[in-house]
Protein backbone atom coordinates (compact mmCIF):
# COMPACT_ATOMS: atom_id res chain seq x y z
CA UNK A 1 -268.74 19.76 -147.14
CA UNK A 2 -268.48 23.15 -148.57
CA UNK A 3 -268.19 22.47 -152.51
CA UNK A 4 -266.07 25.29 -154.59
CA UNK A 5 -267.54 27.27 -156.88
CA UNK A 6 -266.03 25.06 -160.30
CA UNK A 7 -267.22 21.49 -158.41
CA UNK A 8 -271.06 23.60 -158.36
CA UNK A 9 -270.96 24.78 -161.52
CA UNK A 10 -269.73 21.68 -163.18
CA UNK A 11 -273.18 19.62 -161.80
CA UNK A 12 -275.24 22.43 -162.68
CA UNK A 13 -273.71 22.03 -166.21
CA UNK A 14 -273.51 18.24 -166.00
CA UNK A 15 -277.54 18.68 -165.19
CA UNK A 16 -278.51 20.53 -168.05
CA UNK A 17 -276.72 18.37 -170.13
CA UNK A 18 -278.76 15.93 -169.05
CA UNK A 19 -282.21 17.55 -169.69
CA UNK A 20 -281.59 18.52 -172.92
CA UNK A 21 -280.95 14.91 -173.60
CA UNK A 22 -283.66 13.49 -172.16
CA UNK A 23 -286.36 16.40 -173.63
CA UNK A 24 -284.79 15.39 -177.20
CA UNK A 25 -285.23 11.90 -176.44
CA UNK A 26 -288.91 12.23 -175.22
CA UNK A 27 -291.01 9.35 -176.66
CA UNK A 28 -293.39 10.86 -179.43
CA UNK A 29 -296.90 9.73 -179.35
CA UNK A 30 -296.32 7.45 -182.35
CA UNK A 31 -294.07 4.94 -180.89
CA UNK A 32 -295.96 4.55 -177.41
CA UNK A 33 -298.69 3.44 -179.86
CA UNK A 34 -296.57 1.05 -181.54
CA UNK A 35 -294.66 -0.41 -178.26
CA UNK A 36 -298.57 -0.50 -176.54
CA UNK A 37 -299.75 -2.60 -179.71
CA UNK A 38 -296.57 -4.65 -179.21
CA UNK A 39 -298.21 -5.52 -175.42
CA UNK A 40 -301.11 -6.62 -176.45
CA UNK A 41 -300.29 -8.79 -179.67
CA UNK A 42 -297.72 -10.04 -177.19
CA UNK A 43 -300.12 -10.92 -175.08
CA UNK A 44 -303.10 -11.90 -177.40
CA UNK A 45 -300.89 -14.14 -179.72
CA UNK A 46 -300.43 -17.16 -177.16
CA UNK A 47 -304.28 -16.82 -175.48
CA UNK A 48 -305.57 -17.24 -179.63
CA UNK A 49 -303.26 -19.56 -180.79
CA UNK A 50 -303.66 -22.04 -177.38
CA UNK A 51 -307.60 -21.70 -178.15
CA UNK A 52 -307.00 -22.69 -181.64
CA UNK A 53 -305.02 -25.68 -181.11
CA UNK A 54 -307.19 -26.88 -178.17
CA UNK A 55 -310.27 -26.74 -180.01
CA UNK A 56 -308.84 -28.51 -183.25
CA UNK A 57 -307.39 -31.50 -180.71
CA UNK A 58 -310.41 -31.75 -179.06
CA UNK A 59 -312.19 -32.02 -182.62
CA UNK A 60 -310.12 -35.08 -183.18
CA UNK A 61 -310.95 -36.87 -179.87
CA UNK A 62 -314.77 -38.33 -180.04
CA UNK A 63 -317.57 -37.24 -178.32
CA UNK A 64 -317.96 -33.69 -176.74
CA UNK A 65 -314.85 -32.52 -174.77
CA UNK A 66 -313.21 -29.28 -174.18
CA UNK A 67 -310.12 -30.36 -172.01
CA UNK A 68 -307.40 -29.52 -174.47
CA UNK A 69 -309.06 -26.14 -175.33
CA UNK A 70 -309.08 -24.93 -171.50
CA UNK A 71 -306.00 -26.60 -170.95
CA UNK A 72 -304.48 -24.77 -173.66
CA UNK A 73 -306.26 -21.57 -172.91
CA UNK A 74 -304.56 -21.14 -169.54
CA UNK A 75 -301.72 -21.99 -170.80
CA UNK A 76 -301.50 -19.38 -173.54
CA UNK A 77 -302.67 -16.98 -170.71
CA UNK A 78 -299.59 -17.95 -168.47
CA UNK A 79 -297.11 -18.01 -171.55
CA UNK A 80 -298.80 -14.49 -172.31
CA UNK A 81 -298.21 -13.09 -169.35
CA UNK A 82 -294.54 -14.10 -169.08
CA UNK A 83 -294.13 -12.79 -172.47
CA UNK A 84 -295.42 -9.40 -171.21
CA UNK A 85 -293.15 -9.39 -168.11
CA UNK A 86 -289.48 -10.30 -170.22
CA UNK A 87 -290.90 -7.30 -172.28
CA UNK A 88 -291.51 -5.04 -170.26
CA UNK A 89 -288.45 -5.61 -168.17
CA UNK A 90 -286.15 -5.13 -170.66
């Protein structure tokens, strides 16, 4: 259990290593911007576009009907949501 004094002072030095990398590799406030705008057009992209092609379907169909727009809508929202969660978790 008892560690000699090179094994010690190799993790120490291992250690810093390690925080120096990680304090030059800090995120800057610039690119947390751009990935958070990423999330949201992500996001957004599907919602809008189902909307849009609901509502021009349902403009061919006669009479009053929204069917394809909701239909549509929730779908975008479910693609959206995947999209956000292969994202994320890369």
């Amino acid at each position: 259990m008892t560690q000699t004094l090179e094994e010690l002072k190799d993790k120490v030095t291992c250690q810093i290593k390690r925080c120096k990398k990680a304090e030059q590799e800090k995120p800057h406030l610039l690119s947390q911007t751009v990935y958070i705008g990423t999330l949201g057009i992500v996001m957004v992209l599907p919602i809008i576009g189902g909307v849009y092609l609901g509502r021009w379907i349902d403009s061919l169909i006669a009479g009053y009907s929204i069917r394809w727009t909701l239909s549509l809508l929730i779908t975008g929202v479910i693609i959206g949501f995947f999209n956000l969660y292969f994202l994320i978790k890369e």
